[in-house]
N, C-alpha and C. Protein backbone atom coordinates (compact mmCIF):
# COMPACT_ATOMS: atom_id res chain seq x y z
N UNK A 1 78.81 -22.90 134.67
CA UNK A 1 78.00 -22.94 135.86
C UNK A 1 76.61 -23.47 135.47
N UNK A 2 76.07 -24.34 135.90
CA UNK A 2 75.05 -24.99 135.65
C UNK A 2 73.84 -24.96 136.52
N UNK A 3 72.84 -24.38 136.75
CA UNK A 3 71.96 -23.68 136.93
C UNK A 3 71.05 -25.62 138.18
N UNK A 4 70.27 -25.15 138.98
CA UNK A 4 69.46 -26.39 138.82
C UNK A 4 68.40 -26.89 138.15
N UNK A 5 67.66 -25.85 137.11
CA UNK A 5 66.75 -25.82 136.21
C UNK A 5 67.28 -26.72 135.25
N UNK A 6 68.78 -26.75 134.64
CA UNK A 6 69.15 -26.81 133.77
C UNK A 6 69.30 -28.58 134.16
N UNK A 7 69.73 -29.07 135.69
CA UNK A 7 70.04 -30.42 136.50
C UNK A 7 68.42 -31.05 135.94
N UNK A 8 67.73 -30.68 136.24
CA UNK A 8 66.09 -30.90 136.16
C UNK A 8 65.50 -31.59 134.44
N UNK A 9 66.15 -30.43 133.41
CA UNK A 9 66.10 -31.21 132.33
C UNK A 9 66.77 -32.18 131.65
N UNK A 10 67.60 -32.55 132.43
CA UNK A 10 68.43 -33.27 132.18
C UNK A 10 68.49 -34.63 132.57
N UNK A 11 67.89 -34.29 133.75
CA UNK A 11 66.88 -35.91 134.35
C UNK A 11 65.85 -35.89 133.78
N UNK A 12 65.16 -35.21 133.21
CA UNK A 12 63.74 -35.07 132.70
C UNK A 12 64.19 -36.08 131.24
N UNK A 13 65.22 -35.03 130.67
CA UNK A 13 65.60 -36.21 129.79
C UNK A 13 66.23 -37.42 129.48
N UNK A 14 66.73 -38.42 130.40
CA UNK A 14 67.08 -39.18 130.69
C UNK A 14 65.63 -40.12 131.22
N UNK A 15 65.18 -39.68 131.98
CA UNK A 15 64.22 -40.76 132.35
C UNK A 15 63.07 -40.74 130.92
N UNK A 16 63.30 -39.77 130.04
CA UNK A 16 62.11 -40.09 128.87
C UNK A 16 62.85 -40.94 128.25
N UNK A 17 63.98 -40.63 128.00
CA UNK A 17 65.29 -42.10 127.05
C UNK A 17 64.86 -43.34 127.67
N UNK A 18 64.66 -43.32 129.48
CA UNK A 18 64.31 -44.44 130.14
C UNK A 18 63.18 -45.17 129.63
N UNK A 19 62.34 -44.52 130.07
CA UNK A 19 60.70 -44.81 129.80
C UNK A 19 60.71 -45.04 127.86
N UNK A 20 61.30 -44.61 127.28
CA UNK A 20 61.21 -44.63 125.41
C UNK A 20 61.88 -45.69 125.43
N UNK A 21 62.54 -46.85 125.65
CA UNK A 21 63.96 -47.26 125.88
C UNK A 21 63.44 -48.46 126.53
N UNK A 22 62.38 -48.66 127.32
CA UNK A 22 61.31 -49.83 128.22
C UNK A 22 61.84 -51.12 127.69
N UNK A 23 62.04 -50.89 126.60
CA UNK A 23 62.10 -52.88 125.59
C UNK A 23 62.12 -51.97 124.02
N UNK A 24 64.25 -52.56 124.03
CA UNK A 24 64.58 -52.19 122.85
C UNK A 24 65.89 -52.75 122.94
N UNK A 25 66.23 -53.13 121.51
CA UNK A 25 67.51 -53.97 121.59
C UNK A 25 68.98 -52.92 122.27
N UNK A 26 69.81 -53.76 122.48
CA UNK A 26 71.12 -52.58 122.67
C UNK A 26 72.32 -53.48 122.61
N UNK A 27 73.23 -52.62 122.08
CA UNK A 27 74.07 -53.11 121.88
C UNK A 27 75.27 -52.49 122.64
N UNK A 28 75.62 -53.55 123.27
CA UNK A 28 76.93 -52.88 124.09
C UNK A 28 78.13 -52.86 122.92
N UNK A 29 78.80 -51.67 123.53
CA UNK A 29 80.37 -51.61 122.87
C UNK A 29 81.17 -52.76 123.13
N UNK A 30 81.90 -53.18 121.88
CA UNK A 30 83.04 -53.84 122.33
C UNK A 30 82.15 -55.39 122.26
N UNK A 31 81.00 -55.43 121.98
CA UNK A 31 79.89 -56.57 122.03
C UNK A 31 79.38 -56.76 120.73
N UNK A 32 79.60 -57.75 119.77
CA UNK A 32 79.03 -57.75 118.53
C UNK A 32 77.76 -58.70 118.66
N UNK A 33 76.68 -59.10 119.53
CA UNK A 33 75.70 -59.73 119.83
C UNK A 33 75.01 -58.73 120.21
N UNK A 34 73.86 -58.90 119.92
CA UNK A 34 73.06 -58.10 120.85
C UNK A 34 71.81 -58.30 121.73
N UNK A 35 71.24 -58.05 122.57
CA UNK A 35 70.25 -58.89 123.90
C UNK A 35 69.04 -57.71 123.90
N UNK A 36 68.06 -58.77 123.72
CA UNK A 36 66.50 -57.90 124.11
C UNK A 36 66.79 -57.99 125.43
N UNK A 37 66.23 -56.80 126.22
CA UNK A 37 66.09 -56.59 127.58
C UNK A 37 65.05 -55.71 127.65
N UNK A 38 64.27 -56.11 129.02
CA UNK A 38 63.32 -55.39 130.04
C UNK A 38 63.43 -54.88 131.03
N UNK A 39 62.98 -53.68 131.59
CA UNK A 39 63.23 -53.36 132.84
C UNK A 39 61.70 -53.23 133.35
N UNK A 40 61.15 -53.54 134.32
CA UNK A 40 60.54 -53.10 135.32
C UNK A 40 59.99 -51.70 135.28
N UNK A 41 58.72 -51.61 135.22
CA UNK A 41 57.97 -50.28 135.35
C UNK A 41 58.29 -49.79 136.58
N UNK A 42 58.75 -48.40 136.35
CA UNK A 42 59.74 -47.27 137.11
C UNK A 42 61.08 -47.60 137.40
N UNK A 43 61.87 -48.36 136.56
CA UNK A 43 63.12 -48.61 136.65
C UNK A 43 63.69 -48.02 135.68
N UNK A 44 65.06 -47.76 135.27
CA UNK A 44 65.92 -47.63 134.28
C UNK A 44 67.16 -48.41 134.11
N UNK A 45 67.51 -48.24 133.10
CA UNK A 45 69.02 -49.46 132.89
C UNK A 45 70.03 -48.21 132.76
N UNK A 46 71.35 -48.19 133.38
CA UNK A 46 72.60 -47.93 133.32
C UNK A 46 73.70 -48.87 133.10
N UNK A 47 74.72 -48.39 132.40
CA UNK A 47 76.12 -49.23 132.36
C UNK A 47 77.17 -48.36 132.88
N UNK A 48 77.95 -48.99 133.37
CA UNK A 48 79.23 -48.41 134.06
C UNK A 48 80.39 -48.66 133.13
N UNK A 49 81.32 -48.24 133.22
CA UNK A 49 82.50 -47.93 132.06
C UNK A 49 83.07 -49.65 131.53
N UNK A 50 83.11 -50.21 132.90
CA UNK A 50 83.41 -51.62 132.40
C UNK A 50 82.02 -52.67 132.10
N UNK A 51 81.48 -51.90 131.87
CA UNK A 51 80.06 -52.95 131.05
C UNK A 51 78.94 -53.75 131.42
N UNK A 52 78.97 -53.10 132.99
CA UNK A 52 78.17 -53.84 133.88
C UNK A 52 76.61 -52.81 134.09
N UNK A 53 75.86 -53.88 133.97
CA UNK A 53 74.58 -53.27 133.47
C UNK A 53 73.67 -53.18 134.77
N UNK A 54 73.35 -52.14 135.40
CA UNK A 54 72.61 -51.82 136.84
C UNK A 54 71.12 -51.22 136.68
N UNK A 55 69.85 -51.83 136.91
CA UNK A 55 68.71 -51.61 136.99
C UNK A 55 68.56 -50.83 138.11
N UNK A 56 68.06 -49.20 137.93
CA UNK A 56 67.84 -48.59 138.72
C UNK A 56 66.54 -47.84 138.98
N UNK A 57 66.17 -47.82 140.21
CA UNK A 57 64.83 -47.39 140.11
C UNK A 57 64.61 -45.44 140.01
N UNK A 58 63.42 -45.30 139.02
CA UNK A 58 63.26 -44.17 139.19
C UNK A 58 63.37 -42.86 140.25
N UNK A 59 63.09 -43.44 141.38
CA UNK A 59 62.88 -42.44 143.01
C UNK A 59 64.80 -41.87 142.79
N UNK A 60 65.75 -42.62 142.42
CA UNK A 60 66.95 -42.23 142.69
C UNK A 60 67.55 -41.58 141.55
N UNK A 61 66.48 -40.76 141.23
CA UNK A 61 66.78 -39.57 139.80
C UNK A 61 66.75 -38.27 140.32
N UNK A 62 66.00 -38.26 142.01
CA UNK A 62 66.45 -37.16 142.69
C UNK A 62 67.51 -37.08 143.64
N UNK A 63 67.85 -38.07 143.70
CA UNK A 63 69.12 -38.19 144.56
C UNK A 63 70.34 -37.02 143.93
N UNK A 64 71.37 -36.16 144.47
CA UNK A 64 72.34 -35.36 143.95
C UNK A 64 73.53 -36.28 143.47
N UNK A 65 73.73 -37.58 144.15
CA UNK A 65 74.83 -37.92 143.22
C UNK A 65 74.57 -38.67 141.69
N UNK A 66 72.99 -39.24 141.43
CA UNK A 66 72.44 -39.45 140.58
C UNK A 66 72.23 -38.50 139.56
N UNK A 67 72.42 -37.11 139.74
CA UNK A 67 71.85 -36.10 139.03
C UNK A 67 73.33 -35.67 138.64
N UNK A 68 74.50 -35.87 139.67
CA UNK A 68 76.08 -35.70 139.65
C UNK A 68 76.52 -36.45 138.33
N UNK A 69 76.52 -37.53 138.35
CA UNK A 69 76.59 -39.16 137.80
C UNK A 69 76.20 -38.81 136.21
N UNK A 70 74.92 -38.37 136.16
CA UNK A 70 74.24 -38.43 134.57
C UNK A 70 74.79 -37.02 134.35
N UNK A 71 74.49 -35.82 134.93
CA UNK A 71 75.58 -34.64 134.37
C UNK A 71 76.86 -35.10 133.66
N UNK A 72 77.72 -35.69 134.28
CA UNK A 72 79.07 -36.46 134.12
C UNK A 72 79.02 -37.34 132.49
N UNK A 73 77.93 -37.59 132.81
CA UNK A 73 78.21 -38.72 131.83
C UNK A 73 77.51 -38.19 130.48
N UNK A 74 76.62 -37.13 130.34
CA UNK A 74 76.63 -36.06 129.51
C UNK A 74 77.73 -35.22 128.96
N UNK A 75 78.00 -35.12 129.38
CA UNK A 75 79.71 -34.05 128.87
C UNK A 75 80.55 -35.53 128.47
N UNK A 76 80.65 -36.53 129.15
CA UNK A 76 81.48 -37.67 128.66
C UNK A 76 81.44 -38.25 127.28
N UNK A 77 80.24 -38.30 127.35
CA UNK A 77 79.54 -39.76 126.49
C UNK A 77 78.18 -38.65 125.27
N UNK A 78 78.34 -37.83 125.63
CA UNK A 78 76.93 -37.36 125.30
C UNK A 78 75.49 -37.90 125.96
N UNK A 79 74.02 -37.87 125.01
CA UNK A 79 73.15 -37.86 124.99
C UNK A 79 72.55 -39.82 124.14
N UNK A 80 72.99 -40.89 124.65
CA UNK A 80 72.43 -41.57 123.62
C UNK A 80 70.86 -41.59 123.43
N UNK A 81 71.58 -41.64 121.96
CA UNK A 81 69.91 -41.77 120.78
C UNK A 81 69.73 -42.92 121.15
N UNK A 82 70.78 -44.22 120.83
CA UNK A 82 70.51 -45.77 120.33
C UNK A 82 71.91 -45.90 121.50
N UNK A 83 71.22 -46.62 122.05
CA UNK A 83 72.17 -47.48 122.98
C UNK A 83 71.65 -47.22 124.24
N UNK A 84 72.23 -47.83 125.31
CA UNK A 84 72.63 -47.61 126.68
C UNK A 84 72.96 -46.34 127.13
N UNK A 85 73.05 -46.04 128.33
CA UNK A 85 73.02 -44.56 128.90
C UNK A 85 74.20 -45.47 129.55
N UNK A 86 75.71 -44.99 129.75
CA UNK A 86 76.73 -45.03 130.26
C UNK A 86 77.19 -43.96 131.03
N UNK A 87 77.45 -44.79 132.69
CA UNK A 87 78.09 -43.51 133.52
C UNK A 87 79.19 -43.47 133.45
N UNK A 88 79.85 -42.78 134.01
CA UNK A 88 81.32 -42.70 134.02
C UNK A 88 82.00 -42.98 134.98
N UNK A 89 81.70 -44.00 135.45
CA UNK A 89 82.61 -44.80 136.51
C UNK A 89 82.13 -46.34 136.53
N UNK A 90 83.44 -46.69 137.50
CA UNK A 90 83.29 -48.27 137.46
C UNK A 90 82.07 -49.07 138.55
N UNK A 91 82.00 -50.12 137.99
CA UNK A 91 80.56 -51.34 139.01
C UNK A 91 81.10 -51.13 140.13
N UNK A 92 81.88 -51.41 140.31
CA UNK A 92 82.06 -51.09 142.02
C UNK A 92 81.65 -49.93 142.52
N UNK A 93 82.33 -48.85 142.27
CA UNK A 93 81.77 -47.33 142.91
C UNK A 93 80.12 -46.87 142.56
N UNK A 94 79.85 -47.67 141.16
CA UNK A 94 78.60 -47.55 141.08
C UNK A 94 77.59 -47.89 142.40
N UNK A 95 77.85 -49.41 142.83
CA UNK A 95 77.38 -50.09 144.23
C UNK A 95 77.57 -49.41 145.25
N UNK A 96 78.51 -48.51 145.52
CA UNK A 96 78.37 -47.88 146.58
C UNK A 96 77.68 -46.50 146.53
N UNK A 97 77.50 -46.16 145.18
CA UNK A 97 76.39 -45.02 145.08
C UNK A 97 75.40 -45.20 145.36
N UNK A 98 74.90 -46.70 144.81
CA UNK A 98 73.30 -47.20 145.27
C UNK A 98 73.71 -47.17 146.99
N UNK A 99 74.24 -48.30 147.87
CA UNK A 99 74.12 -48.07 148.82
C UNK A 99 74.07 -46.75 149.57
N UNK A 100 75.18 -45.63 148.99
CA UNK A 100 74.74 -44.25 149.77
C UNK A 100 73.37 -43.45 149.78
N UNK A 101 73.12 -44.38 148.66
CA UNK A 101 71.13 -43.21 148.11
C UNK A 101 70.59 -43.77 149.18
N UNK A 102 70.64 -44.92 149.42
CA UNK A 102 69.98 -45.68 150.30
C UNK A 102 70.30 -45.24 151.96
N UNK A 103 71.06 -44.68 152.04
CA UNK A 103 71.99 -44.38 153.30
C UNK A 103 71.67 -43.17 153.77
N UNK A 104 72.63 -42.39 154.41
CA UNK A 104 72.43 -41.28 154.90
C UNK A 104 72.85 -40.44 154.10
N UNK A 105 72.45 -39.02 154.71
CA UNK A 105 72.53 -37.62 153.47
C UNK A 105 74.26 -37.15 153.80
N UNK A 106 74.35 -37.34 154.99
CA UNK A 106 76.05 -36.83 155.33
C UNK A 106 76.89 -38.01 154.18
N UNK A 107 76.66 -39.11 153.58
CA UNK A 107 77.35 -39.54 153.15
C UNK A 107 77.02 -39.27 151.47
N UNK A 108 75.94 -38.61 151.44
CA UNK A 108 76.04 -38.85 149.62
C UNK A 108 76.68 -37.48 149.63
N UNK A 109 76.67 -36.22 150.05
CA UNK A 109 77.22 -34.92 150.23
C UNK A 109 78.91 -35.57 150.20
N UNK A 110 79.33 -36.20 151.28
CA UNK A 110 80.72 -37.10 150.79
C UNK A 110 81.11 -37.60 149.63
N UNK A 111 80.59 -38.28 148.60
CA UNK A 111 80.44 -38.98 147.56
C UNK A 111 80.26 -37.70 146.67
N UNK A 112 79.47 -36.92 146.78
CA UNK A 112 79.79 -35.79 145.78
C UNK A 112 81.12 -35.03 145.80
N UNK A 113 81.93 -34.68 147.07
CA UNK A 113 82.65 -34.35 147.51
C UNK A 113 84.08 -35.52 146.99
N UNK A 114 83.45 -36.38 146.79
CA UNK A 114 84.82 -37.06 146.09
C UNK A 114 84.94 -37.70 144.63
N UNK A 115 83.28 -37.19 144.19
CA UNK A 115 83.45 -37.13 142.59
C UNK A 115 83.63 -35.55 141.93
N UNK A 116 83.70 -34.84 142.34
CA UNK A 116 84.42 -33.51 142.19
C UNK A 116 85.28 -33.54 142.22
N UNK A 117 86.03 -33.93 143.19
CA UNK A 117 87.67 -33.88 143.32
C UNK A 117 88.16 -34.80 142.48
N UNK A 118 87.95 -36.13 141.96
CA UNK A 118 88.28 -36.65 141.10
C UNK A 118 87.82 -36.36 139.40
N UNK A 119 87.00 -36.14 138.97
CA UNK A 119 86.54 -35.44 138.16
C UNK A 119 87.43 -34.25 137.40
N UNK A 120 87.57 -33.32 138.95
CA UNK A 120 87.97 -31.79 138.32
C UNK A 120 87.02 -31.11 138.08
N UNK A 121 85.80 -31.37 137.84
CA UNK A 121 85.01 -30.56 137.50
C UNK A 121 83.68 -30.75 138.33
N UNK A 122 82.46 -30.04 138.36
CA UNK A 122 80.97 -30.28 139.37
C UNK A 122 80.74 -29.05 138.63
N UNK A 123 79.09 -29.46 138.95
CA UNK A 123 78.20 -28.27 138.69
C UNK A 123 78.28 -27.27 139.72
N UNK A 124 77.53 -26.35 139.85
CA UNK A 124 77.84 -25.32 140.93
C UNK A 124 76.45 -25.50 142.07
N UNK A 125 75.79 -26.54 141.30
CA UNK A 125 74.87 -27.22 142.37
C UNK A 125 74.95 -28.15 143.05
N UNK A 126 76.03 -29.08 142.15
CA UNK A 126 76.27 -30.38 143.46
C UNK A 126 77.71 -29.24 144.24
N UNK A 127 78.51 -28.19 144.19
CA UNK A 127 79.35 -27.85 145.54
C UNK A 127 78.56 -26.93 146.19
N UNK A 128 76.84 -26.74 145.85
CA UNK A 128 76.36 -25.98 147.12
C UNK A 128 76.34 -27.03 147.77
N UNK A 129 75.39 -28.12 147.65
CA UNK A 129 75.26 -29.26 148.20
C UNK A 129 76.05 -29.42 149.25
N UNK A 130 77.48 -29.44 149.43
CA UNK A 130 78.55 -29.46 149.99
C UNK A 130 78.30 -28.44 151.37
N UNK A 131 77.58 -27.51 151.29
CA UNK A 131 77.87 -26.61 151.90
C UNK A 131 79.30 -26.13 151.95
N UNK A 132 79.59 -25.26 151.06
CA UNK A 132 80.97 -24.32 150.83
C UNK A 132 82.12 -26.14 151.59
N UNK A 133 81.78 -26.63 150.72
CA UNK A 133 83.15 -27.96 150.73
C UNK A 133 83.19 -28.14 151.71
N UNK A 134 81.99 -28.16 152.85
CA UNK A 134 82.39 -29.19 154.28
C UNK A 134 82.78 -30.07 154.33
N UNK A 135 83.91 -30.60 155.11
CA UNK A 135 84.39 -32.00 155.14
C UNK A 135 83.67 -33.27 156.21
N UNK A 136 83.15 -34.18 155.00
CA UNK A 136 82.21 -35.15 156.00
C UNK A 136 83.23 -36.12 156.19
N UNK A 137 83.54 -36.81 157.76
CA UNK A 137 83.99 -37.88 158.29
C UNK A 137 83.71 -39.07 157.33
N UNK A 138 84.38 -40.15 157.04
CA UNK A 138 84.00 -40.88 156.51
C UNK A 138 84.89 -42.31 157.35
N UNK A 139 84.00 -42.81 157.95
CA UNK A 139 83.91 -44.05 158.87
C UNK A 139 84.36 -45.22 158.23
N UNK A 140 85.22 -46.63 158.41
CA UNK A 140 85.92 -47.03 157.62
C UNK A 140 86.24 -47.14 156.45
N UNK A 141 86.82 -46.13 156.12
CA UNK A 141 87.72 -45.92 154.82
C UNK A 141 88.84 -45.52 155.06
């Protein structure tokens, strides 16, 4: 059971990896080259499982499926020292996470609601979120 204090340092530490991390080489897996890259002051860099690299801005470190997402990918992947911060899902579903941050709250509560269920596992803060597993409508899908 994972506390939200505990959600808090965990973005806390991630965005210092971010911010430490500003302009530094990386090397993707599976990639024997490696690329200087920059991000944008208050941005961060993520990769998704198939290797696609998403500049994200800081404001969406409070978002719950953002905080869902890097939990996830902590227990997955660990903590990187040297490298990329990898989530645990693919570019596509990634894109529709950005679009839901961007969107309405009935739909990221959805999106948590269906990375739990796929998963198997959630903190016990993203199924309050849920309100006791309400089921949100979800409009063409």
């Amino acid at each position: 059971m994972i506390k939200t204090k505990r959600l808090v340092d965990v973005a806390t530490k991630w965005r210092r990896a971010a911010e430490i991390g500003k302009r530094r080489t990386l090397l993707m897996p599976g990639n024997s080259t490696t690329n200087t890259t920059t991000t944008d002051k208050g941005h961060f860099v993520v990769y998704t499982t198939d290797k696609r690299r998403f500049v994200i801005p800081l404001k969406y470190l409070h978002s719950n499926v953002f905080k869902e997402l890097l939990r996830m990918s902590e227990e997955e992947f660990g903590l990187p020292s040297e490298g990329p911060i990898m989530l645990p899902c693919s570019s596509v579903f990634m894109e529709y996470v950005i679009l839901f941050v961007l969107g309405r709250k009935d739909l990221e509560r959805a999106l948590i609601a269906y990375l739990c269920s796929t998963a198997g596992r959630c903190s016990s803060s993203a199924l309050a979120q849920q309100d006791e597993r309400q089921q949100v409508p979800l409009h063409g899908f």
